[in-house]
C-alpha atoms as a PDB file:
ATOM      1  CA  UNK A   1       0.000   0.000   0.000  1.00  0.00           C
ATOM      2  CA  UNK A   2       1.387   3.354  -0.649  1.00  0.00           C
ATOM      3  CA  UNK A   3      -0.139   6.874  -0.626  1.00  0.00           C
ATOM      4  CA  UNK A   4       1.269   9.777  -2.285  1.00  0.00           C
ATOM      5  CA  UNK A   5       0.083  13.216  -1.104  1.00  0.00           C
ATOM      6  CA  UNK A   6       1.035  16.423  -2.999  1.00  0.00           C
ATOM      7  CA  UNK A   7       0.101  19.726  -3.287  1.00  0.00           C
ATOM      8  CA  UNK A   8       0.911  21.256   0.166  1.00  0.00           C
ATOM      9  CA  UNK A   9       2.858  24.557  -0.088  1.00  0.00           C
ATOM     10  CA  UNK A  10       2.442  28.363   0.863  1.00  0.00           C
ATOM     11  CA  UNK A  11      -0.722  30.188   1.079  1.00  0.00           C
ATOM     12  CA  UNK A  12      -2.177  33.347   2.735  1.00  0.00           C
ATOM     13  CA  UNK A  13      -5.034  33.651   4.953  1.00  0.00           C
ATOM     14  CA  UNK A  14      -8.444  33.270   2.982  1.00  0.00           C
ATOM     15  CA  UNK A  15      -6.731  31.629   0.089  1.00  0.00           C
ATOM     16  CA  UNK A  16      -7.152  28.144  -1.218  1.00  0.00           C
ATOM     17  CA  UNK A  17      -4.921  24.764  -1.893  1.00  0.00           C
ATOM     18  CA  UNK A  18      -5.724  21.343  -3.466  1.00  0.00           C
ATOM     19  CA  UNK A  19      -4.403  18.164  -2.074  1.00  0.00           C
ATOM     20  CA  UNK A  20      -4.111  14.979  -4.414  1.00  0.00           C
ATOM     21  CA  UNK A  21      -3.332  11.385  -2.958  1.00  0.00           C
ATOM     22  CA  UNK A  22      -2.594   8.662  -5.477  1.00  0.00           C
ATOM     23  CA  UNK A  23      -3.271   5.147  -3.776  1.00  0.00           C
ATOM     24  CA  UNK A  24      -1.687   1.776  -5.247  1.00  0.00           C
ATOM     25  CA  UNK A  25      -1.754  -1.091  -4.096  1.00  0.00           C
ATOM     26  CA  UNK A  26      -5.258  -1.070  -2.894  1.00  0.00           C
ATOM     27  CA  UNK A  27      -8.275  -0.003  -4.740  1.00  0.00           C
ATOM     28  CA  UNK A  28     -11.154   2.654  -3.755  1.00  0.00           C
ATOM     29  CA  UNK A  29     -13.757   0.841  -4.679  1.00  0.00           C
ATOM     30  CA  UNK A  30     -13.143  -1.644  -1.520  1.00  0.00           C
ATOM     31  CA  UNK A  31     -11.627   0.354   0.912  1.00  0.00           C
ATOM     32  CA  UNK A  32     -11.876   3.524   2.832  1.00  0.00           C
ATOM     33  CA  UNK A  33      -9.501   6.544   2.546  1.00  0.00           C
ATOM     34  CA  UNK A  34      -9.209   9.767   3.880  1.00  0.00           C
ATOM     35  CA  UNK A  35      -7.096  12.572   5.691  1.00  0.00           C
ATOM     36  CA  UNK A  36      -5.856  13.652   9.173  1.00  0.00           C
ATOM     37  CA  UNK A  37      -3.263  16.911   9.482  1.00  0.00           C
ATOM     38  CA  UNK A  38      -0.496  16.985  12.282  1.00  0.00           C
ATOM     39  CA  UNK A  39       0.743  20.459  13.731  1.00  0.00           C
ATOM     40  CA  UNK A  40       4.145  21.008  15.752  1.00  0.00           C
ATOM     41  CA  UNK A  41       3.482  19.670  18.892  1.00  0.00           C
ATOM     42  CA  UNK A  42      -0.277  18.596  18.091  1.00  0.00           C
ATOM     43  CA  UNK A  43      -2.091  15.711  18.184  1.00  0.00           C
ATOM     44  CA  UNK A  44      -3.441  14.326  14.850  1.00  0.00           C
ATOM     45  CA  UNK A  45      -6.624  15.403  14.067  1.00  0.00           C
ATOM     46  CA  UNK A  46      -8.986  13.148  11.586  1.00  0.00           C
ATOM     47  CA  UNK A  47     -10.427  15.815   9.181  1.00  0.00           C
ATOM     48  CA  UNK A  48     -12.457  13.870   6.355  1.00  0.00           C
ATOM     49  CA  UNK A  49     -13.436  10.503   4.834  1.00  0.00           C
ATOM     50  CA  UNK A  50     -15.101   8.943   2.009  1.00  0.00           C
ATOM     51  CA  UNK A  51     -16.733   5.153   2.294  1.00  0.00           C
ATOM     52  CA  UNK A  52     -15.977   2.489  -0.109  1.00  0.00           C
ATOM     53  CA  UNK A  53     -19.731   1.285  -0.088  1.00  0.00           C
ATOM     54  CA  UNK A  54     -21.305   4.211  -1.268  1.00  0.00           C
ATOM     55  CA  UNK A  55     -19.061   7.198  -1.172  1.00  0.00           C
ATOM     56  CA  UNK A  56     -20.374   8.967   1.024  1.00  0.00           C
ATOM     57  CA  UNK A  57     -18.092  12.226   2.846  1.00  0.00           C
ATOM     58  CA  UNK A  58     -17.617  12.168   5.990  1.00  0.00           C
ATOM     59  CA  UNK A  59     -16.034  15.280   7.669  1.00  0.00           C
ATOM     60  CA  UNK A  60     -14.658  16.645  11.222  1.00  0.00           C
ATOM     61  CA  UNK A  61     -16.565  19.362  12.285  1.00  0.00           C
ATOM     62  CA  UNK A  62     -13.241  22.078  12.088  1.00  0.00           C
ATOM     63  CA  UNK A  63     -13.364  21.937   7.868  1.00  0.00           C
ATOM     64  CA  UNK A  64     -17.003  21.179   7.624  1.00  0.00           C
ATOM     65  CA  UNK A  65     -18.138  23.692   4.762  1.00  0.00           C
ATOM     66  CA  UNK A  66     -14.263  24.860   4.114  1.00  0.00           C
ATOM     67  CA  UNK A  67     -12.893  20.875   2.731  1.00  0.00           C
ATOM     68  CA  UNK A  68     -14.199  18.944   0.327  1.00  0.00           C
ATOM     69  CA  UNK A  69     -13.062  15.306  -0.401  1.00  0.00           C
ATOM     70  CA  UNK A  70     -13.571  13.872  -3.588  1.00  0.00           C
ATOM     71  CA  UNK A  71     -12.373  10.741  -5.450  1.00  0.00           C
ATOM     72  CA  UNK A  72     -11.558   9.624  -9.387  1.00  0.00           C
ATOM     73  CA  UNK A  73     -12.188   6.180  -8.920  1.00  0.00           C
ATOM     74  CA  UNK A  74     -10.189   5.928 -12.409  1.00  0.00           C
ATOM     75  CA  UNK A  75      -7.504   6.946 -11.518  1.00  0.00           C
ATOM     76  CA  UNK A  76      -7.415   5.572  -7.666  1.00  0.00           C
ATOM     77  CA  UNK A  77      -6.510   9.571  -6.707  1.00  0.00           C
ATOM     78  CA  UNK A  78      -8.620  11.520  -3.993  1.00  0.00           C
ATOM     79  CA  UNK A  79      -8.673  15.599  -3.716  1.00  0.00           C
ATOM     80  CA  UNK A  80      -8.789  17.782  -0.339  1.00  0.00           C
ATOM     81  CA  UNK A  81      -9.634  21.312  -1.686  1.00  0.00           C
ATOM     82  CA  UNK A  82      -9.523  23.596   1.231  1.00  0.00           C
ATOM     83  CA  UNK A  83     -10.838  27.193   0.960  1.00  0.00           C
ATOM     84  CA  UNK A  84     -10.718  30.020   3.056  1.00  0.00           C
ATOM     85  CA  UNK A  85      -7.758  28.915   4.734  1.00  0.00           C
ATOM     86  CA  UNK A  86      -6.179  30.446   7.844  1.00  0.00           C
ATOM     87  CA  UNK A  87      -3.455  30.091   9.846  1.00  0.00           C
ATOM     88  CA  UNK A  88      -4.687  26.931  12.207  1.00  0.00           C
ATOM     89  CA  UNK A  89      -4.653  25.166   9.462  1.00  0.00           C
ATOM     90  CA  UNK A  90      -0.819  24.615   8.866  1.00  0.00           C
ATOM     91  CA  UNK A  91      -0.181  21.396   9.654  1.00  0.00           C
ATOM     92  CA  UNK A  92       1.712  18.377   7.709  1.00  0.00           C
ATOM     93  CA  UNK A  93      -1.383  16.319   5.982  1.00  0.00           C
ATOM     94  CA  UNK A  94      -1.952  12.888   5.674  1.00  0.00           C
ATOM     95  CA  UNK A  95      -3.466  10.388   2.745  1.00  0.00           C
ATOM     96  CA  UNK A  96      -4.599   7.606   5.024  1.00  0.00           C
ATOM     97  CA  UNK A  97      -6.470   4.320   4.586  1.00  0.00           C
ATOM     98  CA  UNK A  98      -7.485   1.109   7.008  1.00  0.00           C
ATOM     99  CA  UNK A  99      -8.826  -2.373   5.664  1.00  0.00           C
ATOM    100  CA  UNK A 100     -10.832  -2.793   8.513  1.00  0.00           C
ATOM    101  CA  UNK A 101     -12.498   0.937  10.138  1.00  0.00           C
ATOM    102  CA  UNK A 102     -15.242   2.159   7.979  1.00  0.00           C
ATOM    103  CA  UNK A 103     -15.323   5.801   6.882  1.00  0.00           C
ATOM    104  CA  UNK A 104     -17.256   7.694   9.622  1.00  0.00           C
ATOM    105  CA  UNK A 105     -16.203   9.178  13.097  1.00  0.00           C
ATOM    106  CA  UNK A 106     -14.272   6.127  14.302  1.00  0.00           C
ATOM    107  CA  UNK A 107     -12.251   6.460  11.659  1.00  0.00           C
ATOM    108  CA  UNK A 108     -11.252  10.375  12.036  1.00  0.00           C
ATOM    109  CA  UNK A 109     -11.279   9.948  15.600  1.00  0.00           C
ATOM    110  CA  UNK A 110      -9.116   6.692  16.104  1.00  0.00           C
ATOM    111  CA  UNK A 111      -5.959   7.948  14.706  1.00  0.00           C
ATOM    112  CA  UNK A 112      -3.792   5.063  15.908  1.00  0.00           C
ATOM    113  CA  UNK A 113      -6.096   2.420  14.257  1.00  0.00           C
ATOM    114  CA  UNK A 114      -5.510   3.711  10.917  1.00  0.00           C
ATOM    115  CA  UNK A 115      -2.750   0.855   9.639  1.00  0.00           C
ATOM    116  CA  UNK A 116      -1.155   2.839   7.036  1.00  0.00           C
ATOM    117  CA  UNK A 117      -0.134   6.810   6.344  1.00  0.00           C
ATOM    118  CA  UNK A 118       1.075   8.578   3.346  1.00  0.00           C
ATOM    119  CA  UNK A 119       4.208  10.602   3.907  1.00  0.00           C
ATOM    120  CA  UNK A 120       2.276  13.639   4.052  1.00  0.00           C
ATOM    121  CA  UNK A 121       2.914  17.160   2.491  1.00  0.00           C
ATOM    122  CA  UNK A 122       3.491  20.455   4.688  1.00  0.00           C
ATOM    123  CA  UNK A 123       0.882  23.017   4.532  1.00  0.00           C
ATOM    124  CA  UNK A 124       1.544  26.450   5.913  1.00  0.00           C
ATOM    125  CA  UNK A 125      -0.750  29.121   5.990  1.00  0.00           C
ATOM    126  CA  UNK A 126       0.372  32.648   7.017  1.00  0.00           C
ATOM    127  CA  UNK A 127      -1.123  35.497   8.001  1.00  0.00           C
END
């Protein structure tokens, strides 16, 4: 299984960024993915979801109506596109997936049963 975020970088206050994942070794269509953000000296925090049933979203309630999480099942690649950003939200974020929790609040909220984690890629937002 491997998960390759990009698309982190610099942005100001208000402004906007896209995440991509690509996931291999496992396919979308049977499993759950989603993403959880780390600051300095944080704990991770679960942020959003999307089932491999129906594909449903499933978000924490700090991006709700800022994130949205979408998937191209063709090409096995999910997208975080954050909007009005601000300065809280620079953190390192993480493409995650687990073969066994289901996409909903266990999974954003049980960071250490998530089996495997992306490298991540640093967002910084400055004010």
């Amino acid at each position: 299984v491997q998960l390759q975020a990009s698309g982190g970088g610099l942005v100001q206050r208000g402004g906007s960024l896209r995440l991509s994942c690509r996931a291999s070794g496992f396919n979308l269509d049977h499993f759950p993915i989603g993403w959880f953000r780390q600051a300095p000296g944080k704990e991770r925090e679960g942020l959003s979801c999307i089932s491999s049933s129906d594909r449903s979203t499933y978000y924490a309630d700090s991006v709700k109506g800022r994130f949205t999480f979408s998937r191209d099942g063709a090409s096995n690649t999910v997208y975080l596109q954050m909007n009005n950003l601000e300065p809280e939200d620079t953190a390192r974020y993480y493409c995650v997936t687990d073969f066994e929790t289901p996409c909903g609040r266990s999974f954003l909220r049980n960071s250490y049963a998530i089996d495997y984690w992306g490298k991540g890629t640093q967002v910084t937002v400055s004010s």
